[in-house]
N, C-alpha and C. Protein backbone atom coordinates (compact mmCIF):
# COMPACT_ATOMS: atom_id res chain seq x y z
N UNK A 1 67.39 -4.86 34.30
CA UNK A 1 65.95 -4.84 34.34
C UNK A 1 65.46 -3.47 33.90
N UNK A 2 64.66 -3.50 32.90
CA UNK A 2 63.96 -2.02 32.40
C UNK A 2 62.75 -1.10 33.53
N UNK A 3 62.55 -0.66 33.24
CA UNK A 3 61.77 0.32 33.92
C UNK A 3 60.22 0.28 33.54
N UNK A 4 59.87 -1.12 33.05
CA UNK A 4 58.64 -1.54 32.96
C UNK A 4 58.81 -3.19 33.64
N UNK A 5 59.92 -3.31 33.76
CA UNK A 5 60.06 -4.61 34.22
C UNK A 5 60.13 -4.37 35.78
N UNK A 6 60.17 -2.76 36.22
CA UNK A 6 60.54 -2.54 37.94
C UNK A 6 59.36 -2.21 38.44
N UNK A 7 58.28 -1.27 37.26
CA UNK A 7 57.36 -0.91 37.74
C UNK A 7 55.98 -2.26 38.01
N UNK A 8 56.20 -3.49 37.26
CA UNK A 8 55.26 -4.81 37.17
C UNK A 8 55.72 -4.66 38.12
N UNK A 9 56.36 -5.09 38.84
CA UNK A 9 56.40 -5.42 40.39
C UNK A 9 55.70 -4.74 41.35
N UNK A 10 55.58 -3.64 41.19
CA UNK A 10 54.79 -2.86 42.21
C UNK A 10 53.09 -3.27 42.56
N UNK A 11 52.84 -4.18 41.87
CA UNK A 11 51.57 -4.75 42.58
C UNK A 11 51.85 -6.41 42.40
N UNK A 12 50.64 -6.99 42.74
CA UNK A 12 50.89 -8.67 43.01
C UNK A 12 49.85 -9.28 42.72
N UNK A 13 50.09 -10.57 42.41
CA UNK A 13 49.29 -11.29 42.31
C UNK A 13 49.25 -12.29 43.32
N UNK A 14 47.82 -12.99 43.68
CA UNK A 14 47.96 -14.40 44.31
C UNK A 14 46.94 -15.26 44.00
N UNK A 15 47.13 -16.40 43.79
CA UNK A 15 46.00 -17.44 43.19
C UNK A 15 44.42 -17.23 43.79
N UNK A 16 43.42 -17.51 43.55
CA UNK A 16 42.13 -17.21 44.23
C UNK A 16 41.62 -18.06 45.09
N UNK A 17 42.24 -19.34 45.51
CA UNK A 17 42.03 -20.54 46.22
C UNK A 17 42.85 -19.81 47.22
N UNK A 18 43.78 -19.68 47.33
CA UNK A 18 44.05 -18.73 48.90
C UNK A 18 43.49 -17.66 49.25
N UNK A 19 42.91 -17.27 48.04
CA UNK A 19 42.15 -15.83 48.75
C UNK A 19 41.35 -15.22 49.97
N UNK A 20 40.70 -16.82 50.68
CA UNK A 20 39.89 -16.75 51.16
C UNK A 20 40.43 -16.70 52.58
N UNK A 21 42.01 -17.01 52.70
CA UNK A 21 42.61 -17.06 54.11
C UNK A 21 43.51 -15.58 53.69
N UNK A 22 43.61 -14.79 53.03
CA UNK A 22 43.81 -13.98 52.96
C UNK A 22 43.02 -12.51 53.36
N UNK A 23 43.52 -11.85 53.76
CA UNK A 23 42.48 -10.30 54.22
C UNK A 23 43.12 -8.95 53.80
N UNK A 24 42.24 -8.34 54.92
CA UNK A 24 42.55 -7.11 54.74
C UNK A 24 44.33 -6.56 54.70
N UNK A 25 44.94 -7.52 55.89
CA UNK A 25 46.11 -7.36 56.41
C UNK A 25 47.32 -7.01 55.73
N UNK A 26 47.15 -8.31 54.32
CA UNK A 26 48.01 -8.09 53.36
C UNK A 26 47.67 -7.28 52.29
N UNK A 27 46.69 -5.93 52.02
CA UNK A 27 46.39 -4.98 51.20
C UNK A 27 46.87 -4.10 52.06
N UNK A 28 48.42 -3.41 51.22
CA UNK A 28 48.66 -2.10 51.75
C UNK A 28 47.76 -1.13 51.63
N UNK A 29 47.56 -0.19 52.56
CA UNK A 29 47.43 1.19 52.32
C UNK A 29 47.15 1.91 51.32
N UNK A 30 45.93 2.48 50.11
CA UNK A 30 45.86 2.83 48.87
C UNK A 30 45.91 2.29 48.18
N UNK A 31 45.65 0.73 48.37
CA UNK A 31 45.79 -0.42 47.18
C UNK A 31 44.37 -1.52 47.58
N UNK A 32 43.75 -1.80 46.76
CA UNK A 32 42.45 -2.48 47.09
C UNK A 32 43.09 -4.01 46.58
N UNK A 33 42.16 -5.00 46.72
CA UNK A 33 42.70 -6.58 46.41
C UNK A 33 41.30 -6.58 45.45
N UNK A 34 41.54 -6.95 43.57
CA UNK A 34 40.67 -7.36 43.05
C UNK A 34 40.79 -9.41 42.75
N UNK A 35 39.95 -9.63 41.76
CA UNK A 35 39.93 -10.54 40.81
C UNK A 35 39.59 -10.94 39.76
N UNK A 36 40.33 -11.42 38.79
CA UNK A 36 40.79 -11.16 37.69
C UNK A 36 40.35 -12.28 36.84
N UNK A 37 39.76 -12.83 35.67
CA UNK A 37 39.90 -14.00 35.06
C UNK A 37 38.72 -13.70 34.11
N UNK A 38 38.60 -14.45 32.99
CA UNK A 38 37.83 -15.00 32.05
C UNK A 38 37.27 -15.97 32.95
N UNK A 39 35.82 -16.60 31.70
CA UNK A 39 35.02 -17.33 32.37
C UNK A 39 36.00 -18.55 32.23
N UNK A 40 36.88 -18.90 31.37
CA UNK A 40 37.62 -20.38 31.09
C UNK A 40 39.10 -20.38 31.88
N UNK A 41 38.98 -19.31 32.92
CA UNK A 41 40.26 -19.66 33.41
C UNK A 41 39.93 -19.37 34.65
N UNK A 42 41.22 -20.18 35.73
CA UNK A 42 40.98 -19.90 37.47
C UNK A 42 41.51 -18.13 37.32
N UNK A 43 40.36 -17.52 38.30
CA UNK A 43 40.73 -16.27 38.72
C UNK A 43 41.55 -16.14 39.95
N UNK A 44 42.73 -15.10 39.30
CA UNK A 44 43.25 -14.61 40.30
C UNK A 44 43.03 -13.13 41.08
N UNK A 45 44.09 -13.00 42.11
CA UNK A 45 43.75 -11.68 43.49
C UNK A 45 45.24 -11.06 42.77
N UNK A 46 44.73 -9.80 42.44
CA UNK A 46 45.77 -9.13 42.24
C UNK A 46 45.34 -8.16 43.49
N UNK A 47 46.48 -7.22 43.70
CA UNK A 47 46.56 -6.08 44.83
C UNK A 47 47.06 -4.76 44.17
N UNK A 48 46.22 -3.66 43.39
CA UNK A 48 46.53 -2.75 42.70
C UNK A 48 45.96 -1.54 43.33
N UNK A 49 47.26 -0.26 43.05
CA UNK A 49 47.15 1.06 43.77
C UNK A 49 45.54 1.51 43.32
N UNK A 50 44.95 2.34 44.34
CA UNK A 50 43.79 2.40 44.15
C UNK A 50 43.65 4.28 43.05
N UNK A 51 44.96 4.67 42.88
CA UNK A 51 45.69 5.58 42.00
C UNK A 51 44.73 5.18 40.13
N UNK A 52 45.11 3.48 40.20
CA UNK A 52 45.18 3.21 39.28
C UNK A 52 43.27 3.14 38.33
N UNK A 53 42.60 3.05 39.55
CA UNK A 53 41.11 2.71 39.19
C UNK A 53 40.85 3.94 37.78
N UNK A 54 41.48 5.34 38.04
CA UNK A 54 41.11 6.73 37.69
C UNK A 54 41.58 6.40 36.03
N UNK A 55 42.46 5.55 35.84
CA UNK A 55 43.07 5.70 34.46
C UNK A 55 41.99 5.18 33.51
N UNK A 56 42.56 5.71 32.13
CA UNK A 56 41.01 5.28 30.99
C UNK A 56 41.09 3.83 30.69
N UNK A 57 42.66 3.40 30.53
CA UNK A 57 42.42 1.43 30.22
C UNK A 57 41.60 0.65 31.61
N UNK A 58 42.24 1.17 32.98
CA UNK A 58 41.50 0.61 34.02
C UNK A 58 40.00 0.62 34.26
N UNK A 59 39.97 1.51 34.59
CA UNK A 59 37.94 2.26 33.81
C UNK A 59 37.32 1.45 32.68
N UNK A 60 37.67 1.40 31.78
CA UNK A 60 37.24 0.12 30.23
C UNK A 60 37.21 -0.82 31.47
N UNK A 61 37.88 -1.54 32.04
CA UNK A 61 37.82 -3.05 33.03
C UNK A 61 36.64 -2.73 33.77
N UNK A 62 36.49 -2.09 34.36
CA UNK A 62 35.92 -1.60 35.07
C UNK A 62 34.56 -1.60 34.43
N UNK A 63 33.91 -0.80 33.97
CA UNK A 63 32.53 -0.67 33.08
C UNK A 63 32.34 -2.19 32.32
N UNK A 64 33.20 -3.04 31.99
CA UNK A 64 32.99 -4.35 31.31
C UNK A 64 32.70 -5.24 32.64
N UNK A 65 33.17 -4.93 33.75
CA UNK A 65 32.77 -5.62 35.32
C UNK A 65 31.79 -5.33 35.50
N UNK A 66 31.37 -4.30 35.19
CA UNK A 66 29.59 -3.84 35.20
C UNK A 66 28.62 -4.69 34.59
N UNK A 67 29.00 -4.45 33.11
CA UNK A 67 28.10 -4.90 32.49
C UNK A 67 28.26 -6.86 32.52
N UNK A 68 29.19 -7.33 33.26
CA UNK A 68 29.11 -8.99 33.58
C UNK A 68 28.52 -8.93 34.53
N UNK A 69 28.79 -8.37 35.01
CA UNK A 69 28.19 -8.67 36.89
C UNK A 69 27.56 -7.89 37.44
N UNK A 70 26.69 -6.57 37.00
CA UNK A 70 26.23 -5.81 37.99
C UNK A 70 26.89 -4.98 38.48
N UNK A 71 26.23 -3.57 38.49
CA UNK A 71 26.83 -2.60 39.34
C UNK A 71 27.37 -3.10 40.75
N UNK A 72 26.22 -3.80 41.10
CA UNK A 72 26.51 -4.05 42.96
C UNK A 72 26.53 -5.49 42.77
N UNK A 73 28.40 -5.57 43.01
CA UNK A 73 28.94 -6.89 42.92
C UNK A 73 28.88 -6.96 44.78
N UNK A 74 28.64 -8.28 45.10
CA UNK A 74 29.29 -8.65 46.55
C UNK A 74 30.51 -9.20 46.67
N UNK A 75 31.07 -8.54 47.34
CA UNK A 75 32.45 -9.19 47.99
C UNK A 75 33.66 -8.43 47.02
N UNK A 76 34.54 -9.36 46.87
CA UNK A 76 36.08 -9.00 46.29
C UNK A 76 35.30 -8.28 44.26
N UNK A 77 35.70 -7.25 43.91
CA UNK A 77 35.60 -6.74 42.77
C UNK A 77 36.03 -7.91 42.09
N UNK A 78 35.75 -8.06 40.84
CA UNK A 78 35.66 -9.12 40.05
C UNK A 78 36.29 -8.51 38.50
N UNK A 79 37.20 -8.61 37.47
CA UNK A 79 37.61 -8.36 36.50
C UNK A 79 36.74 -9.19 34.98
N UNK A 80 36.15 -9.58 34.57
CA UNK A 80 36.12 -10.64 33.39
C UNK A 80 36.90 -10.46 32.36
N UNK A 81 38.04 -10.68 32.48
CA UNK A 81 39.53 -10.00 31.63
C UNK A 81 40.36 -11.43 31.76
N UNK A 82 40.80 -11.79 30.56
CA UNK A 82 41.82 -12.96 30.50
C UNK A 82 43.19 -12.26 31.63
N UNK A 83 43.59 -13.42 32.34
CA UNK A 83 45.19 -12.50 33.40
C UNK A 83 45.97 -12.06 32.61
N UNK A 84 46.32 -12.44 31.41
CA UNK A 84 47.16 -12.48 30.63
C UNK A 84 47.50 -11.05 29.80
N UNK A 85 45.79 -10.58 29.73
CA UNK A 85 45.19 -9.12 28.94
C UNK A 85 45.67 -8.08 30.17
N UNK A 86 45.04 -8.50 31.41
CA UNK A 86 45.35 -7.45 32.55
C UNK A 86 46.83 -6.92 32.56
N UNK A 87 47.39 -8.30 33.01
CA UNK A 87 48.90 -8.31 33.11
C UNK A 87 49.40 -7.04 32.44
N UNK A 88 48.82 -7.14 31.32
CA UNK A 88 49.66 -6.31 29.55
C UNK A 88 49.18 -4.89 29.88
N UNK A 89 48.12 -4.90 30.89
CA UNK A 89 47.48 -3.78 30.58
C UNK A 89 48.00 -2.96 31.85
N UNK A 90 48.64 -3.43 33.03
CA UNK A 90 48.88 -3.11 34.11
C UNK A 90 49.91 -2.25 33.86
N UNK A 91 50.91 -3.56 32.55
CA UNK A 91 52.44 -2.47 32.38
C UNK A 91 52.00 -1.32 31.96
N UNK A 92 50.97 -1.50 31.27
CA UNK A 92 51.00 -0.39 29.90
C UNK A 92 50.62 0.89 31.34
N UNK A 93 49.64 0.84 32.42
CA UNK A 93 49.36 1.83 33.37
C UNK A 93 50.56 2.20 33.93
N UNK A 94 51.07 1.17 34.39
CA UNK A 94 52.58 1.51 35.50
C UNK A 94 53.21 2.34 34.82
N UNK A 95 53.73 2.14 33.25
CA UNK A 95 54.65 2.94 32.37
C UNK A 95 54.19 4.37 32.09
N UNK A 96 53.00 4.59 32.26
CA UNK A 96 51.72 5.99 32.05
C UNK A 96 51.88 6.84 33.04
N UNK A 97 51.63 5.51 34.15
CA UNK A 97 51.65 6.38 35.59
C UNK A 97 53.44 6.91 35.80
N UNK A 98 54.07 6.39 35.37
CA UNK A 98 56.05 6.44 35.59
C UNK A 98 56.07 7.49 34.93
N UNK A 99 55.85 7.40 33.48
CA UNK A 99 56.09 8.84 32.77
C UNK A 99 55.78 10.31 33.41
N UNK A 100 54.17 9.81 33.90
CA UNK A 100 53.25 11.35 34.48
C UNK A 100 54.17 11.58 35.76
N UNK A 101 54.64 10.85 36.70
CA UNK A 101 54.98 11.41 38.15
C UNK A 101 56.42 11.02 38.42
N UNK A 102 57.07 10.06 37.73
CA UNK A 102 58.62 10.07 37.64
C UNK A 102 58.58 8.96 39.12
N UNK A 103 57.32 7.74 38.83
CA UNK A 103 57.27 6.89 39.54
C UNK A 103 55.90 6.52 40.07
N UNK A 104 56.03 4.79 39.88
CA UNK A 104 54.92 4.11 39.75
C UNK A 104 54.43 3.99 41.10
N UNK A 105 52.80 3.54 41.73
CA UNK A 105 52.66 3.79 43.06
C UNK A 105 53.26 2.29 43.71
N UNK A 106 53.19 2.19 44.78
CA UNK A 106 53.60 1.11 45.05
C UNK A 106 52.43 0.22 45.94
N UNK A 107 52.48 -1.31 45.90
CA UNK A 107 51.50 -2.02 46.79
C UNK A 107 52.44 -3.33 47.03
């Protein structure tokens, strides 16, 4: 297993139909629970280091969550990002963040 294949692991995903029996409990420590999806697909709950918000690809997500939804979203943060785009984009952070500190955060 490569060292982009160890660092994907370090956060999670879970479908958004459980989300709702889900809480605080299962968000470690420094890691917030978003959600993720295009308008044509079910959104999912990912659980990503809150390390990661600061980076410039995460930030782009971020300001495009703005401009769909409003500064002042209620409830769980919201992505309008295909999973598929995130996914790609998560490695590409984990591998950024691995290079800069000689290890990805963990959640």
């Amino acid at each position: 297993m490569g060292s982009g294949e160890k660092a994907f692991k370090s956060f999670h995903s879970h479908r958004s139909k459980n989300s709702s029996k889900q809480g605080i409990k299962d968000v470690p420590k420094g890691c917030l629970a978003i959600k993720v999806g295009s308008k044509e697909e079910e959104k999912q709950r990912f659980v990503v280091p809150v390390s990661y918000f600061n980076h410039p690809l995460f930030m782009q997500l971020l300001n495009e969550a703005e401009e769909e939804y409003g500064f002042e979203q209620k409830g769980t943060i919201t992505i309008p990002c295909r999973v598929e785009v995130f996914r790609l984009m998560m490695i590409i952070i984990i591998i950024h963040e691995h290079d800069q500190d000689d290890g990805a955060s963990k959640c």
